[in-house]
Protein backbone atom coordinates (compact mmCIF):
# COMPACT_ATOMS: atom_id res chain seq x y z
CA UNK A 1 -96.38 -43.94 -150.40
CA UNK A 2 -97.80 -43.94 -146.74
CA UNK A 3 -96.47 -42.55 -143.94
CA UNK A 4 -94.87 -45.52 -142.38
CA UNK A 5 -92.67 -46.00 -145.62
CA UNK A 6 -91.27 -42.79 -145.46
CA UNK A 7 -88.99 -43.32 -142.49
CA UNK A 8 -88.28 -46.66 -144.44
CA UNK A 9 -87.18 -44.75 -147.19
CA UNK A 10 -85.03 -42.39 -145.88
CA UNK A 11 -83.21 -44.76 -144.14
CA UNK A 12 -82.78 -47.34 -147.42
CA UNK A 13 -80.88 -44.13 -149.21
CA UNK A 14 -78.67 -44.00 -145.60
CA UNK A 15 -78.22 -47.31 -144.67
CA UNK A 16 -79.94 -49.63 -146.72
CA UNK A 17 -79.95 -52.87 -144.94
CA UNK A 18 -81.86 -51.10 -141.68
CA UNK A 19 -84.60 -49.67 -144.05
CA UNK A 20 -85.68 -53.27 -144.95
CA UNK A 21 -84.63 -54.66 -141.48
CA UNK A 22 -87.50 -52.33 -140.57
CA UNK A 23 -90.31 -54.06 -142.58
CA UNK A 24 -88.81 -57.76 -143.71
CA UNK A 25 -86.79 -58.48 -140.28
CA UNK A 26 -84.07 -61.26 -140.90
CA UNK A 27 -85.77 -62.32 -143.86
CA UNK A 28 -84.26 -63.26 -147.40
CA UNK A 29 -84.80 -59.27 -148.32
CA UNK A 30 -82.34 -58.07 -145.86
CA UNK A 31 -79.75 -60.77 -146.59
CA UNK A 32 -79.51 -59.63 -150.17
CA UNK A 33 -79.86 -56.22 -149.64
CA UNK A 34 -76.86 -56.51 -146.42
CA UNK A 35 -74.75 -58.39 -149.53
CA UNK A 36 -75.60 -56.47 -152.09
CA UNK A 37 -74.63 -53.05 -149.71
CA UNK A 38 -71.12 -54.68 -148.78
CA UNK A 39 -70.52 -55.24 -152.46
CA UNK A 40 -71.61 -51.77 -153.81
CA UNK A 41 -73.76 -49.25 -151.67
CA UNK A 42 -75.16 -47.80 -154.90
CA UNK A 43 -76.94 -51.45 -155.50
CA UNK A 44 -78.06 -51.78 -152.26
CA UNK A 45 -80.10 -48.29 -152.53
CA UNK A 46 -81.67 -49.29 -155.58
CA UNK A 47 -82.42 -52.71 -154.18
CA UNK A 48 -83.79 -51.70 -151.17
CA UNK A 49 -85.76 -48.62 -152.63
CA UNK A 50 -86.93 -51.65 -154.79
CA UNK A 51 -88.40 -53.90 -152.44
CA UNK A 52 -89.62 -51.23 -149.98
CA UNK A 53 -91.92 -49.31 -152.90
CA UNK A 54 -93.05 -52.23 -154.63
């Protein structure tokens, strides 16, 4: 894990949609991850820890 994922991070267990605004922007990754919050925020931490580690 380097240094500029570690802000990511700790924002993806705190908001998760901002922590993969952050590194995918508007892209598919933050639409699922913005749906995926409003539906449960428990799935959107594990999503977006997903896609931000990996």
């Amino acid at each position: 894990m380097g240094s500029e994922t570690f802000p990511e991070v700790i924002l993806a267990i705190i908001l998760p949609p901002v922590g993969v605004f952050l590194r995918f922007s508007c892209g598919v990754e933050f639409w699922i991850c913005l749906l995926l919050t409003i539906l449960g925020y428990i799935p959107g931490i594990i999503y977006a820890l997903c896609v931000l580690v990996v």
